[in-house]
Protein backbone atom coordinates (compact mmCIF):
# COMPACT_ATOMS: atom_id res chain seq x y z
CA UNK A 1 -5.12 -1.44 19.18
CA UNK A 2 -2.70 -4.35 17.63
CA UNK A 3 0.26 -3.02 15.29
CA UNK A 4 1.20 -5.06 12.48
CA UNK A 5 4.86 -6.05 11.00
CA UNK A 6 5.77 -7.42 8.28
CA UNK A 7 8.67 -9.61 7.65
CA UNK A 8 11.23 -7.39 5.76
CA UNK A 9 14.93 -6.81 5.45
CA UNK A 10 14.56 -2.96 5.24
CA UNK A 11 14.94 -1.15 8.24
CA UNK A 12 12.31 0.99 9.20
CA UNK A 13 13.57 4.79 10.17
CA UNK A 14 10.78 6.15 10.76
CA UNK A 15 8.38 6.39 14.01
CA UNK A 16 4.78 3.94 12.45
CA UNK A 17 4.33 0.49 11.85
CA UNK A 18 3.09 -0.91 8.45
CA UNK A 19 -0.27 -1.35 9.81
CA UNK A 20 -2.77 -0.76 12.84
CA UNK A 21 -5.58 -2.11 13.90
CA UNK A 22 -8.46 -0.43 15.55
CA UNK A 23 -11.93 -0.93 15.95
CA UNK A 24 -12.23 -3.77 13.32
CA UNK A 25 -10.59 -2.29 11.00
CA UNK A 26 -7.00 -2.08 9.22
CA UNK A 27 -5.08 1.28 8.71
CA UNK A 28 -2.03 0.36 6.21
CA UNK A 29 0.72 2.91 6.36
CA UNK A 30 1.65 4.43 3.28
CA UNK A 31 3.77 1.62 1.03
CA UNK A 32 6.65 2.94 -1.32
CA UNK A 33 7.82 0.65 -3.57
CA UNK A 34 10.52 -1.32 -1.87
CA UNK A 35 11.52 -4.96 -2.45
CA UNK A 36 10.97 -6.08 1.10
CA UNK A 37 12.92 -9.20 0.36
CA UNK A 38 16.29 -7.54 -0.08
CA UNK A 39 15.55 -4.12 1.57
CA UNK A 40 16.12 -1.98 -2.26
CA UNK A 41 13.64 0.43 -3.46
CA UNK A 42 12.24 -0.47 -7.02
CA UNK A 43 13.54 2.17 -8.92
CA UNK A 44 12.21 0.91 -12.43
CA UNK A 45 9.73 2.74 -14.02
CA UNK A 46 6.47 3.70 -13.07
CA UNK A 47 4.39 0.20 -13.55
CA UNK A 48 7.50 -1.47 -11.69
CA UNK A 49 6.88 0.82 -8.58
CA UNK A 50 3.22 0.97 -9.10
CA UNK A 51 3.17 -3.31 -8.60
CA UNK A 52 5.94 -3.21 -5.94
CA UNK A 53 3.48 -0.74 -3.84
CA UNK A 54 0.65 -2.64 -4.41
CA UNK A 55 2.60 -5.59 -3.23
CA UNK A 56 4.03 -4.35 -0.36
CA UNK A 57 -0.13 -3.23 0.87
CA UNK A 58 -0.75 -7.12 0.15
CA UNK A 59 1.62 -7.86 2.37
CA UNK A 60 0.35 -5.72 5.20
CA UNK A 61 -2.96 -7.24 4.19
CA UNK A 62 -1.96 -10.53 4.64
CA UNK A 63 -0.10 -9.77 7.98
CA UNK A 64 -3.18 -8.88 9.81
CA UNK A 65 -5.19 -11.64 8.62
CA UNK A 66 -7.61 -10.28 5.78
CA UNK A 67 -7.19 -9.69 2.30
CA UNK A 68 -7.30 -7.20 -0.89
CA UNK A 69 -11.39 -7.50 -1.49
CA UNK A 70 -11.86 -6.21 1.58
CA UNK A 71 -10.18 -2.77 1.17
CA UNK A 72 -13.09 -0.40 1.97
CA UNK A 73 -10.62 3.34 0.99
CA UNK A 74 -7.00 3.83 -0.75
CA UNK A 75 -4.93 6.93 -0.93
CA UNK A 76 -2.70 7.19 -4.03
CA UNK A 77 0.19 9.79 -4.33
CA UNK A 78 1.91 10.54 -6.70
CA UNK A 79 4.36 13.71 -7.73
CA UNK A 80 2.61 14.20 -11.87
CA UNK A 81 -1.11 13.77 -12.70
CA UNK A 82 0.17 12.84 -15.96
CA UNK A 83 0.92 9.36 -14.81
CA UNK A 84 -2.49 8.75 -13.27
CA UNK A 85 -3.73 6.72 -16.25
CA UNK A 86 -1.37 4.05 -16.37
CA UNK A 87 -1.47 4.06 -12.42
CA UNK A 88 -5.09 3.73 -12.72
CA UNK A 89 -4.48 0.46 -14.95
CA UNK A 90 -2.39 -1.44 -12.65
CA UNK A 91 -4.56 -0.45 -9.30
CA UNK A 92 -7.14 -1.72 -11.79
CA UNK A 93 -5.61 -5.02 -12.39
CA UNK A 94 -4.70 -5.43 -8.80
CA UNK A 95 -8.51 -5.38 -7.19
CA UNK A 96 -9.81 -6.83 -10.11
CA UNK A 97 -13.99 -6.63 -9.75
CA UNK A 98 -13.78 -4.79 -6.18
CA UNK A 99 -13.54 -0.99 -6.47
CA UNK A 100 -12.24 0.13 -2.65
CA UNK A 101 -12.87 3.99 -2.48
CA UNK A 102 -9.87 5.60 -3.73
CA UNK A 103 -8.45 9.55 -3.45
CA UNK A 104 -5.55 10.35 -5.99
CA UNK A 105 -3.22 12.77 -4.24
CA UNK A 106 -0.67 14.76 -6.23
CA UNK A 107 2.07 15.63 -4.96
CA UNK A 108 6.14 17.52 -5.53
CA UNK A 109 8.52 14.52 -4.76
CA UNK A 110 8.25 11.96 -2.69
CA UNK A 111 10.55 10.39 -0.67
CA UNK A 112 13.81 8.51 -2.17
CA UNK A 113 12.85 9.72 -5.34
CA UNK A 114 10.14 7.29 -6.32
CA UNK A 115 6.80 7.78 -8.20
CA UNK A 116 4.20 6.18 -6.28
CA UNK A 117 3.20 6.04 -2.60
CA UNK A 118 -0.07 4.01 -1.77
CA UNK A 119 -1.98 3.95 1.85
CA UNK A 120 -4.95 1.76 2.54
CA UNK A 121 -8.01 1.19 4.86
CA UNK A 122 -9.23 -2.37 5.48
CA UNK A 123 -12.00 -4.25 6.88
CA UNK A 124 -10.39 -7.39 9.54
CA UNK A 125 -12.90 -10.02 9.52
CA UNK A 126 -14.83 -11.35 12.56
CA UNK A 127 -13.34 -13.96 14.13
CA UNK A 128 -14.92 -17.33 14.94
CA UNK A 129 -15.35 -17.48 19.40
């Protein structure tokens, strides 16, 4: 197994890395919407955090080498069903043609308060010998 960092100014409290990699394939931890350029949560409103999130899982993407089309599975929480259509829009516009697998997961709060919380599963392509 390989964990995999991101470059960040937030400090990270809790006991995971942003993603692992096992067998081939990418497990990205669940991404809240924080700007990891200064370390602040985005606390605008729900499309803000839904892009910030989305973000934040190309980033972990990008850190172990492989890239948004090749998402195979995505958990999305968040704390009102009531917001899952504009959620759905902006996942929408973020994969574009590709449509990973997907469970929407509602939920009371989450943590700091924010609206969105997005996990991801991720094929790492073969590398050249």
């Amino acid at each position: 197994m390989k964990a995999v960092y991101i470059e960040t100014k937030a400090v990270n409290k809790g006991h995971y890395v942003p993603g692992m990699i096992s067998g081939g394939v990418l497990y990205v931890s669940g991404q809240l919407p924080m700007n990891h350029e200064t370390g602040i949560m985005e606390n605008g409103d729900l499309a803000a955090q839904a892009r910030m999130a989305l973000h934040n899982v190309d980033l972990v993407l990008r850190a172990a080498g492989t890239t948004k089309d090749r998402v195979a599975m995505c958990r999305v929480y968040i704390p009102d069903m009531a917001l899952w259509d504009e959620v759905n829009d902006i996942y929408a516009e973020f994969f574009g043609d590709h449509k990973p697998a997907r469970v929407v997961v509602p939920t009371r709060n989450l943590h700091h308060g924010v609206l969105i919380e997005i996990e991801a599963t991720a094929e790492i392509p073969e590398q050249d010998s």
